[in-house]
Protein backbone atom coordinates (compact mmCIF):
# COMPACT_ATOMS: atom_id res chain seq x y z
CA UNK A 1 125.50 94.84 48.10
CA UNK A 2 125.17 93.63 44.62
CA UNK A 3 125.71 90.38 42.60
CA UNK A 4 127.42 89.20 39.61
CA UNK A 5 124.84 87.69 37.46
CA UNK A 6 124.85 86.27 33.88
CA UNK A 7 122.05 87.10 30.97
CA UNK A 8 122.25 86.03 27.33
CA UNK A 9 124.11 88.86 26.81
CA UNK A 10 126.38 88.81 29.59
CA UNK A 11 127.19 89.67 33.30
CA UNK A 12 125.64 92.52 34.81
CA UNK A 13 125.43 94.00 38.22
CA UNK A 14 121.81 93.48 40.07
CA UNK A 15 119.74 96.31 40.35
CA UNK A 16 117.91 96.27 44.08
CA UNK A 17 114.10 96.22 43.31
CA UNK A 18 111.70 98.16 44.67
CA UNK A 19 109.39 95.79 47.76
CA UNK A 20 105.36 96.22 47.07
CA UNK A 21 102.65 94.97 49.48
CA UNK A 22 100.39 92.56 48.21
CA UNK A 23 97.63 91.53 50.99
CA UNK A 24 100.60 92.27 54.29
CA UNK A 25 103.04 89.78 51.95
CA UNK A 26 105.90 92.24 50.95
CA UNK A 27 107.15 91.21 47.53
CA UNK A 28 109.96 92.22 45.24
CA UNK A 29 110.08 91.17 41.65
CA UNK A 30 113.65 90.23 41.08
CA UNK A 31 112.97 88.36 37.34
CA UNK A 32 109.87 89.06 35.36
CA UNK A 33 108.60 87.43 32.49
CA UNK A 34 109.90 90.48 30.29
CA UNK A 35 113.08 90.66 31.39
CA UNK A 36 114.34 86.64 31.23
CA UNK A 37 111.73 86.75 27.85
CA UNK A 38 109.77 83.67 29.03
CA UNK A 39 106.49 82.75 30.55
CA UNK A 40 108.53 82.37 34.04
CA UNK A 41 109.92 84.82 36.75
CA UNK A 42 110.86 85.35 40.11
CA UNK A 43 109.91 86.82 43.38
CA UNK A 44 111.11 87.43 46.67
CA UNK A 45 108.43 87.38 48.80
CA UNK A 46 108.27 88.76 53.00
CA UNK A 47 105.69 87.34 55.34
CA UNK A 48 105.78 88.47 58.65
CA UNK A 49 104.94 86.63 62.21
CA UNK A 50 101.64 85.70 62.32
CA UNK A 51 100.26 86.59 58.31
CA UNK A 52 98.62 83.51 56.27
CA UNK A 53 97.88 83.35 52.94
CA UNK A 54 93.93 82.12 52.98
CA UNK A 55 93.14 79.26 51.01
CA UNK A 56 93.05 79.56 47.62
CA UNK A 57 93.14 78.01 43.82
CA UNK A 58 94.54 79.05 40.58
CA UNK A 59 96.46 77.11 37.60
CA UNK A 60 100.11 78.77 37.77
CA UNK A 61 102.66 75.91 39.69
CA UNK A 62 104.41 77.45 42.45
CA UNK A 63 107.61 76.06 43.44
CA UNK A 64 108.90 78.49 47.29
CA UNK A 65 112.33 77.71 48.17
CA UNK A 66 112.66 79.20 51.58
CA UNK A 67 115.17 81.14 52.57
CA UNK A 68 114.54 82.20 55.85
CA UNK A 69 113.21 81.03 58.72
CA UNK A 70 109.87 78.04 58.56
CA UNK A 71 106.18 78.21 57.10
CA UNK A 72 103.74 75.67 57.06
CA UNK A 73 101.74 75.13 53.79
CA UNK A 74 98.75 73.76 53.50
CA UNK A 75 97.98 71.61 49.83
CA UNK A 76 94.86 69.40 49.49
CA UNK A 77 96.45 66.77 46.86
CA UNK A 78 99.37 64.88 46.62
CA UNK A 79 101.71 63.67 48.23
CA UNK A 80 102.34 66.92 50.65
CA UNK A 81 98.43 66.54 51.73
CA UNK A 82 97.85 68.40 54.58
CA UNK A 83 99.50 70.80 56.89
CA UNK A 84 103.56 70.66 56.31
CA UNK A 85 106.23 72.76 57.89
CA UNK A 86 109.12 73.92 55.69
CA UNK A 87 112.51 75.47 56.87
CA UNK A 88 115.26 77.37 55.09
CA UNK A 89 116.71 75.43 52.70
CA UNK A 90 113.21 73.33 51.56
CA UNK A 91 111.70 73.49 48.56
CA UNK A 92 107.66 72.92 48.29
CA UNK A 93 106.34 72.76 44.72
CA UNK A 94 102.57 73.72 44.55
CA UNK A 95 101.14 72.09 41.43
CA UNK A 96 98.39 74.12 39.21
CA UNK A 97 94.63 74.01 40.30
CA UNK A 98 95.69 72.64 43.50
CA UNK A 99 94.36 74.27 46.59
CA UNK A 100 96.59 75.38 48.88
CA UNK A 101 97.27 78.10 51.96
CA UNK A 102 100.88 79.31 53.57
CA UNK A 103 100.86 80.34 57.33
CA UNK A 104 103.77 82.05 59.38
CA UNK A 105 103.52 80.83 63.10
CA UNK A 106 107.25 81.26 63.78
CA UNK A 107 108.47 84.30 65.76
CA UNK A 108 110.40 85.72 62.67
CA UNK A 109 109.92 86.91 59.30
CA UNK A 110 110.04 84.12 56.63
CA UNK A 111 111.79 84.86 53.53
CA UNK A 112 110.86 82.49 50.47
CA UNK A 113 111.71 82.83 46.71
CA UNK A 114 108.78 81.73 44.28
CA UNK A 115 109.15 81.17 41.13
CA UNK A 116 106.23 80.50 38.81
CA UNK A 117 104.05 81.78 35.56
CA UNK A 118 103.58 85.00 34.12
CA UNK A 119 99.68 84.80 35.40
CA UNK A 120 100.54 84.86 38.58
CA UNK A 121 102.72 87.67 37.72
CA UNK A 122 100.35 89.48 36.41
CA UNK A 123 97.88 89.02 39.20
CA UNK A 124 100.72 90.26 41.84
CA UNK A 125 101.36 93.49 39.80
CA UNK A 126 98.21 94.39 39.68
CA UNK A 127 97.34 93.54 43.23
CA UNK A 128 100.73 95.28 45.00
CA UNK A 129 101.10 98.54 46.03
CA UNK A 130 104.48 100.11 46.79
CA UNK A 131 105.68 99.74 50.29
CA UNK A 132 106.83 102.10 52.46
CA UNK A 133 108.66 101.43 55.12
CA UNK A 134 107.81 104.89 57.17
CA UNK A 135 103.91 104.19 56.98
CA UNK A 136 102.29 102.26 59.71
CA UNK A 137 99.77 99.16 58.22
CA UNK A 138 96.51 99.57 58.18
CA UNK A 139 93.50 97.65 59.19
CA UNK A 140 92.37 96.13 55.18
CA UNK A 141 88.97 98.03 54.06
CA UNK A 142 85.80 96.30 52.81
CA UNK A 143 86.00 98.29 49.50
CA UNK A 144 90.40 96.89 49.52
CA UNK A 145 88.70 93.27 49.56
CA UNK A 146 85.56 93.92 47.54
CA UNK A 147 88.75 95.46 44.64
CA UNK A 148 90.73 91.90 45.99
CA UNK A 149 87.88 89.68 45.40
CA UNK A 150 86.94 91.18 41.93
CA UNK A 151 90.65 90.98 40.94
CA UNK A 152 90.55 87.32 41.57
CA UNK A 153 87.81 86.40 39.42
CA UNK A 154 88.99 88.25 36.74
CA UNK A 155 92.37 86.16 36.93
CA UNK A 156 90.23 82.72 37.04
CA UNK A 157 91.50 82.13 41.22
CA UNK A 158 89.37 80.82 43.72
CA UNK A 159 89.31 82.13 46.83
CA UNK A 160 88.10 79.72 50.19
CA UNK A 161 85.12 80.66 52.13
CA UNK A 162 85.80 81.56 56.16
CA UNK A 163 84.45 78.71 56.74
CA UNK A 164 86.65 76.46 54.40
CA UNK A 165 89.32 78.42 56.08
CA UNK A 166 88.18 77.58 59.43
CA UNK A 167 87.77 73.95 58.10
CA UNK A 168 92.28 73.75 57.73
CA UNK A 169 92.34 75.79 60.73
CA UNK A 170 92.90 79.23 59.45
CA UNK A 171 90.83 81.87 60.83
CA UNK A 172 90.83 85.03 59.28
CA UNK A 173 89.21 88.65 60.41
């Protein structure tokens, strides 16, 4: 199935997008900074039954619309404080330097679109590996997170400790 969409220099037909792995989130980069030439872009990101997204920090907004299914989202400022469910059809926006964690307790997938910052971008491309859908997922290694952790600093994020995790109610192995 494709779309009609329209570019400064016209309609075109879009391309389907090759889906990556980043951390068990599947992602697929459907605008990137390069190709709408601005700072922004666009993802369609996967998470399935059960996956969170640990806490964590970094200055790029995020604004999900989901698409599919309900997540709960954690922020630790504003007016969204707290733990908040979200359905298809909600949009959260995540401000910069806030910290924040997603969770999927629902039975079902959740499909969300992000759009935010080409830092974030850049983080995700060099975090993702192509996904196959043939390939069984394996348990993350210690040298995988050691690589995650390292990546992170280098990008300026901050990542929770288990124990702040624990602290929102997100344990993680």
């Amino acid at each position: 199935m494709t779309s009609e969409t329209q570019t400064k220099s016209g309609p075109h037909r879009a391309v389907p997008k090759q889906i990556f792995n980043a951390a068990g989130v599947l992602l697929e980069f459907l605008a990137s900074p390069e190709e709408v030439g601005d700072t922004v872009c666009m993802i369609r990101g996967t998470m399935a039954s059960g996956l969170v997204v640990p806490l964590h920090r970094h200055a790029e907004m995020e604004i999900l619309y989901v698409l599919d299914g309900s997540i709960q989202v954690y922020q630790s400022w504003g007016r969204s404080k707290g733990w908040n469910t979200t359905s298809a059809g909600d949009v959260v926006t995540i401000h910069g330097n806030v910290k924040h964690a997603l969770r999927n307790s629902g039975s079902v997938p959740v499909s969300l679109a992000l759009v935010t910052k080409s830092g974030l971008y850049a983080f995700f491309r060099a975090l993702v590996k192509p996904f196959d859908l043939n390939q069984q997922r394996a348990k993350t290694s210690l040298e995988a997170m050691r690589g995650f952790f390292e990546l992170a600093a280098r990008h300026g994020y901050w990542l929770a400790s288990p124990a702040e995790n624990a602290a929102i109610g997100l344990y993680i192995e």
